[in-house]
N, C-alpha and C. Protein backbone atom coordinates (compact mmCIF):
# COMPACT_ATOMS: atom_id res chain seq x y z
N UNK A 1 4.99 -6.64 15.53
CA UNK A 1 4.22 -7.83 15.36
C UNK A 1 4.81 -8.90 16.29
N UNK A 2 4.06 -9.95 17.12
CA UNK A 2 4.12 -10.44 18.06
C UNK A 2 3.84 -11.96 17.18
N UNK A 3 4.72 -12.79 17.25
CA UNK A 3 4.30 -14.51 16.71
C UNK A 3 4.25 -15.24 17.84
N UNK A 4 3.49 -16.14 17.46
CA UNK A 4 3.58 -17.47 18.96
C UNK A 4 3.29 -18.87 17.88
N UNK A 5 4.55 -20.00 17.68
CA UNK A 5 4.24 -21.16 17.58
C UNK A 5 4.25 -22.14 17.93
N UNK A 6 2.84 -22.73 18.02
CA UNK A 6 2.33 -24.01 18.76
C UNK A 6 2.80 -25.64 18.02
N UNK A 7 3.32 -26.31 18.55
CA UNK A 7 3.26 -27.63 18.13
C UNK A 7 2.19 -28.44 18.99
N UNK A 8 1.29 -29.13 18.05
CA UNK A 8 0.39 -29.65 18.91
C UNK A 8 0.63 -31.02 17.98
N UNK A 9 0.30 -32.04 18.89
CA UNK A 9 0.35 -33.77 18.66
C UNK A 9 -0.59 -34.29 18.41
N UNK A 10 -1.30 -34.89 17.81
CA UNK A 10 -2.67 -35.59 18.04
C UNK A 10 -2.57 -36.97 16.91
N UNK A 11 -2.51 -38.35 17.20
CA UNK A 11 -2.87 -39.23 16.66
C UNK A 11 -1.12 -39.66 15.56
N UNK A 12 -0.51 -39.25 16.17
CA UNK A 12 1.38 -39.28 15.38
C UNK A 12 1.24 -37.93 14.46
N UNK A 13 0.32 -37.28 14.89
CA UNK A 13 0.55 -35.89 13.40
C UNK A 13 0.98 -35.06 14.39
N UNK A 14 1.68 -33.65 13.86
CA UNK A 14 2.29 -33.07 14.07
C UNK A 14 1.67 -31.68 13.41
N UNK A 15 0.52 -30.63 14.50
CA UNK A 15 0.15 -29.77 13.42
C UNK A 15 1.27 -28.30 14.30
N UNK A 16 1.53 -27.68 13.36
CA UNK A 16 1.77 -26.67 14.12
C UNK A 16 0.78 -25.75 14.07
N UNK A 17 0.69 -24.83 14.89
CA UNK A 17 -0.73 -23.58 15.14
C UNK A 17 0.60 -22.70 15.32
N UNK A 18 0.34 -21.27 14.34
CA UNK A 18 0.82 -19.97 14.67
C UNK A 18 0.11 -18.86 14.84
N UNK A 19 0.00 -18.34 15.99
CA UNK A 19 -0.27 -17.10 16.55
C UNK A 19 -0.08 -15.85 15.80
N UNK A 20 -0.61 -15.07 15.43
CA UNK A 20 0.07 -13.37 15.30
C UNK A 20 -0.57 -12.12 15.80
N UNK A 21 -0.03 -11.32 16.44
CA UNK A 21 -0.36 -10.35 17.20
C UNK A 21 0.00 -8.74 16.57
N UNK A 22 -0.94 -8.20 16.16
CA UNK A 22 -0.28 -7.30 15.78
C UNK A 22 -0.23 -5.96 16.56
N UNK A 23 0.13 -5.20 16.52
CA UNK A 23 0.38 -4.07 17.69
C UNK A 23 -0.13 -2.54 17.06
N UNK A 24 -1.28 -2.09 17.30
CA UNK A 24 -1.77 -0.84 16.09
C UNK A 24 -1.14 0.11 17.38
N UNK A 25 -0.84 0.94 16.64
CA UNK A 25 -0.52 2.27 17.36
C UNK A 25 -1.15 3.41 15.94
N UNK A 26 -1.24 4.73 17.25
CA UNK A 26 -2.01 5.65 16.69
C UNK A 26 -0.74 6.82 16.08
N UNK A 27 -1.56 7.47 15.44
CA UNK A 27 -0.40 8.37 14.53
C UNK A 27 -0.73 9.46 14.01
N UNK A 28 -0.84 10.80 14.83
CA UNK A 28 -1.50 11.72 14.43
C UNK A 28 -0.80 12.49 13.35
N UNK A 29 -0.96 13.35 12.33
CA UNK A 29 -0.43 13.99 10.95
C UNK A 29 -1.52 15.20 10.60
N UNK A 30 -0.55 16.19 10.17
CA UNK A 30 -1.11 17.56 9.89
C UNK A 30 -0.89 17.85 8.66
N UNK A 31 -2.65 17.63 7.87
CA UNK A 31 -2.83 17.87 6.81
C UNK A 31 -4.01 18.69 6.77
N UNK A 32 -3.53 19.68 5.00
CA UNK A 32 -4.90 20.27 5.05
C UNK A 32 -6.01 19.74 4.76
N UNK A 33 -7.11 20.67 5.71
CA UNK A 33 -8.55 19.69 5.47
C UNK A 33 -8.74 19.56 4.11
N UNK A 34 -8.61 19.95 2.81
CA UNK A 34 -9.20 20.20 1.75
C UNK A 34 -8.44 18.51 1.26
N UNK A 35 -6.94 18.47 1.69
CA UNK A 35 -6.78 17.08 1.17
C UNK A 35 -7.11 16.04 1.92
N UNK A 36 -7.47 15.95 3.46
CA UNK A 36 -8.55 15.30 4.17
C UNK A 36 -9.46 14.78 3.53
N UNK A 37 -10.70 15.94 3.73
CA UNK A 37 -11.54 15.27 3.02
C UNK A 37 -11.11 15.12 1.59
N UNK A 38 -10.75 15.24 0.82
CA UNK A 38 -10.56 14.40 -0.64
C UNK A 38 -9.97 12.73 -0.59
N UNK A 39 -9.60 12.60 0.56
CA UNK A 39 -8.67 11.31 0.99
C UNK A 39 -9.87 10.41 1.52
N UNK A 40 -11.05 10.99 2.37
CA UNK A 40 -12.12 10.50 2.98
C UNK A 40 -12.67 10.17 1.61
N UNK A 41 -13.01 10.78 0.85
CA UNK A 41 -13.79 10.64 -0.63
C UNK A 41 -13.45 9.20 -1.27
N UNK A 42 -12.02 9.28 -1.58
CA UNK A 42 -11.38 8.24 -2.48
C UNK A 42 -11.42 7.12 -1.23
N UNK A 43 -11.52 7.12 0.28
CA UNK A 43 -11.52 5.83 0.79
C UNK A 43 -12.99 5.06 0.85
N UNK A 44 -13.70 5.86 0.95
CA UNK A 44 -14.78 5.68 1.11
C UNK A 44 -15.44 4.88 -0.08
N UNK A 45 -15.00 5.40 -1.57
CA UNK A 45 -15.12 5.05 -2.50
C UNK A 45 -14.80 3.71 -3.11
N UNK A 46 -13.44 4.09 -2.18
CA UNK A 46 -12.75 1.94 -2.33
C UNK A 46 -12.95 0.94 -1.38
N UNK A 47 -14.16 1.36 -0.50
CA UNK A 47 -14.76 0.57 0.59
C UNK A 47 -13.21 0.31 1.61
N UNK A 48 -12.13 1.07 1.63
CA UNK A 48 -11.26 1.02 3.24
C UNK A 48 -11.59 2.46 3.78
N UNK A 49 -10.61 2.34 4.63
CA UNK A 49 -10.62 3.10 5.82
C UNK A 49 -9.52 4.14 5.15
N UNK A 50 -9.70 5.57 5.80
CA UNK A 50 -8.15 6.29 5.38
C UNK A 50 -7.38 5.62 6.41
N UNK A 51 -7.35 5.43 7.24
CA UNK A 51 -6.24 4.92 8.08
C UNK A 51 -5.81 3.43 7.68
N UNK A 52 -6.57 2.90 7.04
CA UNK A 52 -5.87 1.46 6.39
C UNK A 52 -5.10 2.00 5.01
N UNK A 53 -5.64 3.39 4.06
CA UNK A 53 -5.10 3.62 2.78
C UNK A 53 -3.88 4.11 2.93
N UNK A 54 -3.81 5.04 4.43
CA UNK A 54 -2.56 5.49 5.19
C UNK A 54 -1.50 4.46 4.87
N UNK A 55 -2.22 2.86 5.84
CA UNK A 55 -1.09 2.13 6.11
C UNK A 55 -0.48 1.31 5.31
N UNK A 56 -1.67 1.36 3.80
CA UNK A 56 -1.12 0.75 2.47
C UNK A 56 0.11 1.51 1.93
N UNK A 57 -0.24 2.47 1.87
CA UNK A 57 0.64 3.77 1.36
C UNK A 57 2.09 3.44 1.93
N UNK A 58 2.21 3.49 3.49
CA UNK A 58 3.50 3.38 3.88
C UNK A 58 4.29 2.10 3.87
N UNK A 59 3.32 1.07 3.76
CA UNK A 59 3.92 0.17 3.49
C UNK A 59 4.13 -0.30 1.90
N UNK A 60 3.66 0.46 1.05
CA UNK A 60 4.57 0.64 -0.26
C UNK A 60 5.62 1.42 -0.36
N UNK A 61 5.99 2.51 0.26
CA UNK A 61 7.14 2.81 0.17
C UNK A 61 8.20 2.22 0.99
N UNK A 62 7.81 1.19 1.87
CA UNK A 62 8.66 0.28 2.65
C UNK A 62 9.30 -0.44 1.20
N UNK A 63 8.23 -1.51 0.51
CA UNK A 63 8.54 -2.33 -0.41
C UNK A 63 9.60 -1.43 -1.18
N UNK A 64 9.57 -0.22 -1.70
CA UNK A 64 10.11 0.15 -2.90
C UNK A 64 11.41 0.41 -2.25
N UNK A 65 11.54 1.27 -1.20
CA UNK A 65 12.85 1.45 -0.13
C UNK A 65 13.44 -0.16 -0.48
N UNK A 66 13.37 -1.50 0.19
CA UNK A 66 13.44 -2.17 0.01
C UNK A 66 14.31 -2.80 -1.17
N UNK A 67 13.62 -2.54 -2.29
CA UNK A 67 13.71 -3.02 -3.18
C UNK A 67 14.64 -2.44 -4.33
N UNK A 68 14.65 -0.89 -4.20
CA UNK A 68 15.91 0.26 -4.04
C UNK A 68 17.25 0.02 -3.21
N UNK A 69 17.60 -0.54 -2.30
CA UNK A 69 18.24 -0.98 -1.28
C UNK A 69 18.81 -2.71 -2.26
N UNK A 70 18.00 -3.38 -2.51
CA UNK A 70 18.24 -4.48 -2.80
C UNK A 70 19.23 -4.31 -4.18
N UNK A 71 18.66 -3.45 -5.25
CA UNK A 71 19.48 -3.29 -6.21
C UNK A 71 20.83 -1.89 -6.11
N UNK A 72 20.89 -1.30 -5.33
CA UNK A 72 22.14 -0.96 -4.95
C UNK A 72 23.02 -2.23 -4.09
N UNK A 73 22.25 -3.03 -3.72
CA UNK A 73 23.61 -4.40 -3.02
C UNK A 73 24.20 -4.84 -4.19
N UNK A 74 23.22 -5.17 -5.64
CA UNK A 74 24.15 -5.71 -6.10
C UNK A 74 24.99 -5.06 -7.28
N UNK A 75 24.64 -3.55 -7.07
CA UNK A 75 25.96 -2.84 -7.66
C UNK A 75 26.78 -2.25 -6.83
N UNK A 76 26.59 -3.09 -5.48
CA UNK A 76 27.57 -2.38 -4.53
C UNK A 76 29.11 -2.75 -4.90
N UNK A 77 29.26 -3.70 -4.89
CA UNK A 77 30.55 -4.21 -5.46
C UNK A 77 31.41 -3.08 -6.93
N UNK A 78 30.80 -3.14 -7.78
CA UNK A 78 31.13 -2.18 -8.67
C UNK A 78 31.31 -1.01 -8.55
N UNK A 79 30.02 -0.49 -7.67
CA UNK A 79 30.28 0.92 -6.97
C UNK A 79 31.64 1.50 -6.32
N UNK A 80 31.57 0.59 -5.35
CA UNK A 80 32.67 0.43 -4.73
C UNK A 80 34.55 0.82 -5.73
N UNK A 81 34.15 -0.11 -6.41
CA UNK A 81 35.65 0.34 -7.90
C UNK A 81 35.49 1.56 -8.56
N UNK A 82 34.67 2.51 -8.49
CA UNK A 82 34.46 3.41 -9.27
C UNK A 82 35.13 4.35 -9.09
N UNK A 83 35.85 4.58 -10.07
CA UNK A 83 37.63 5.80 -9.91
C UNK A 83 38.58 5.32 -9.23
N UNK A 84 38.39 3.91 -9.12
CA UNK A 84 40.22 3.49 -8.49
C UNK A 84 41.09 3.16 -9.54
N UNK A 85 40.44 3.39 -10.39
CA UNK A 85 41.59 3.41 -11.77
C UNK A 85 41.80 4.28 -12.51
N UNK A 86 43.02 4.60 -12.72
CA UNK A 86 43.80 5.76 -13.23
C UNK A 86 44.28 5.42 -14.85
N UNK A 87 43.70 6.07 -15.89
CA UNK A 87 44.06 6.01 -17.04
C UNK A 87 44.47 6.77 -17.45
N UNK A 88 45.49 6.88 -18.41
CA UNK A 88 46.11 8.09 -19.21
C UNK A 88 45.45 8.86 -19.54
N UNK A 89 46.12 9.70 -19.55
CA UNK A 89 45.04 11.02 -20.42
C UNK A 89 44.28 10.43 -22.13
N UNK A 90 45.67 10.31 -22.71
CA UNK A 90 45.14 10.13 -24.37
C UNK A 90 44.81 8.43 -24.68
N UNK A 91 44.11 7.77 -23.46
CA UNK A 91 43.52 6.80 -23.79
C UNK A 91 42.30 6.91 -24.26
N UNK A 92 41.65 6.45 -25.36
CA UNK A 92 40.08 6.64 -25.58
C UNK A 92 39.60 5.15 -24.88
N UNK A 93 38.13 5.55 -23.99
CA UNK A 93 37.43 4.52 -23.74
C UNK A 93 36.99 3.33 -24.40
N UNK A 94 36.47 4.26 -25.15
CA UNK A 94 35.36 3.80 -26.60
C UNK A 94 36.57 2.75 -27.81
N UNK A 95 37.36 3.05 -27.90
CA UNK A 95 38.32 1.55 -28.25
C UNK A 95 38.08 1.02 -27.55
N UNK A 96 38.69 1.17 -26.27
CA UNK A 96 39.35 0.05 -24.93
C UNK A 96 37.73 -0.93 -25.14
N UNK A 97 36.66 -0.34 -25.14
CA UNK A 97 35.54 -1.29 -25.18
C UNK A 97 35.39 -2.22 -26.71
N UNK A 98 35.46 -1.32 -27.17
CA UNK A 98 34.95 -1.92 -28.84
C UNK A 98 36.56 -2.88 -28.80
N UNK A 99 37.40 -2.95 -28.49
CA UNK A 99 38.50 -3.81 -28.59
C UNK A 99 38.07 -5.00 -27.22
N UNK A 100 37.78 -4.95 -26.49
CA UNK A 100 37.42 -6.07 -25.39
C UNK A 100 36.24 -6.66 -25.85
N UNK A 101 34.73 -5.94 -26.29
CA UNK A 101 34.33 -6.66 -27.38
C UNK A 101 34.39 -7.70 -28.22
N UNK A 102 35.58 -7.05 -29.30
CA UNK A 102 35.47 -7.51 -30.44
C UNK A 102 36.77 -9.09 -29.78
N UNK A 103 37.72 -8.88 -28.87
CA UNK A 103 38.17 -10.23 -28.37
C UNK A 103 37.27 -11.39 -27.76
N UNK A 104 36.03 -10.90 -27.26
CA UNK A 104 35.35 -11.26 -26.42
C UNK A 104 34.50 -12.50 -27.40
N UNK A 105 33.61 -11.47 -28.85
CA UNK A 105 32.85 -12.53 -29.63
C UNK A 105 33.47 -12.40 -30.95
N UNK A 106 34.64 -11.91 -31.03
CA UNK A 106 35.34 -12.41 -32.36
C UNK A 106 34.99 -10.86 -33.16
C-alpha cells in the first residue's frame, strides 16, 4: 500500500488530503474444482467476489496471527522464567500457593 499526504492551505485552514494506493497482485492456487465451484456458490450468494472472500479470509488470519503474537508478548516475560527455579524434591506446590494466598488476603 502506497500513502501520499497533502497539506493544502486555504483561507488560515489547514486541510490535509491523503492519498492511498493500493497495489493488487495476482495469485494463482490449486484447488479442487468441486471446492471451486462451491466457493463460487457461497460468493455469489454474499454478493462478493471469490477473490475478495480469498482476501477476507487471509486477512483474518493476519488479525488472529496478530493477535496470537500479541498475547504471547505479554506472557513473554513469564515464559521466559519457566524452570529457572529449582525446588526440592519433597516440596509440595499446592501449600507453597495456598500459604502465599492465605498471607496475601489473610
Amino acid at each position: 500500500m502506497f500513502q501520499e499526504i497533502h497539506l493544502l492551505e486555504q483561507n488560515n485552514t489547514r486541510i490535509f488530503v491523503k492519498n492511498t494506493r493500493v497495489m493488487i497482485t495476482k495469485l494463482t492456487l490449486t484447488v479442487e474444482k468441486s471446492v471451486i465451484d462451491q466457493a463460487k456458490i457461497v460468493a455469489k450468494a454474499s454478493g462478493r467476489s471469490l477473490s475478495k472472500m480469498v482476501e477476507e479470509y487471509l486477512i483474518s488470519l493476519n488479525r488472529e496471527s496478530q493477535i496470537n503474537q500479541e498475547n504471547d508478548d505479554d506472557l513473554g516475560g513469564l515464559l521466559a522464567l519457566r524452570g529457572c527455579i529449582k525446588l526440592p524434591e519433597n516440596v509440595d506446590i499446592d501449600d507453597l500457593r495456598y500459604q502465599a494466598i492465605m498471607e496475601k488476603h489473610g
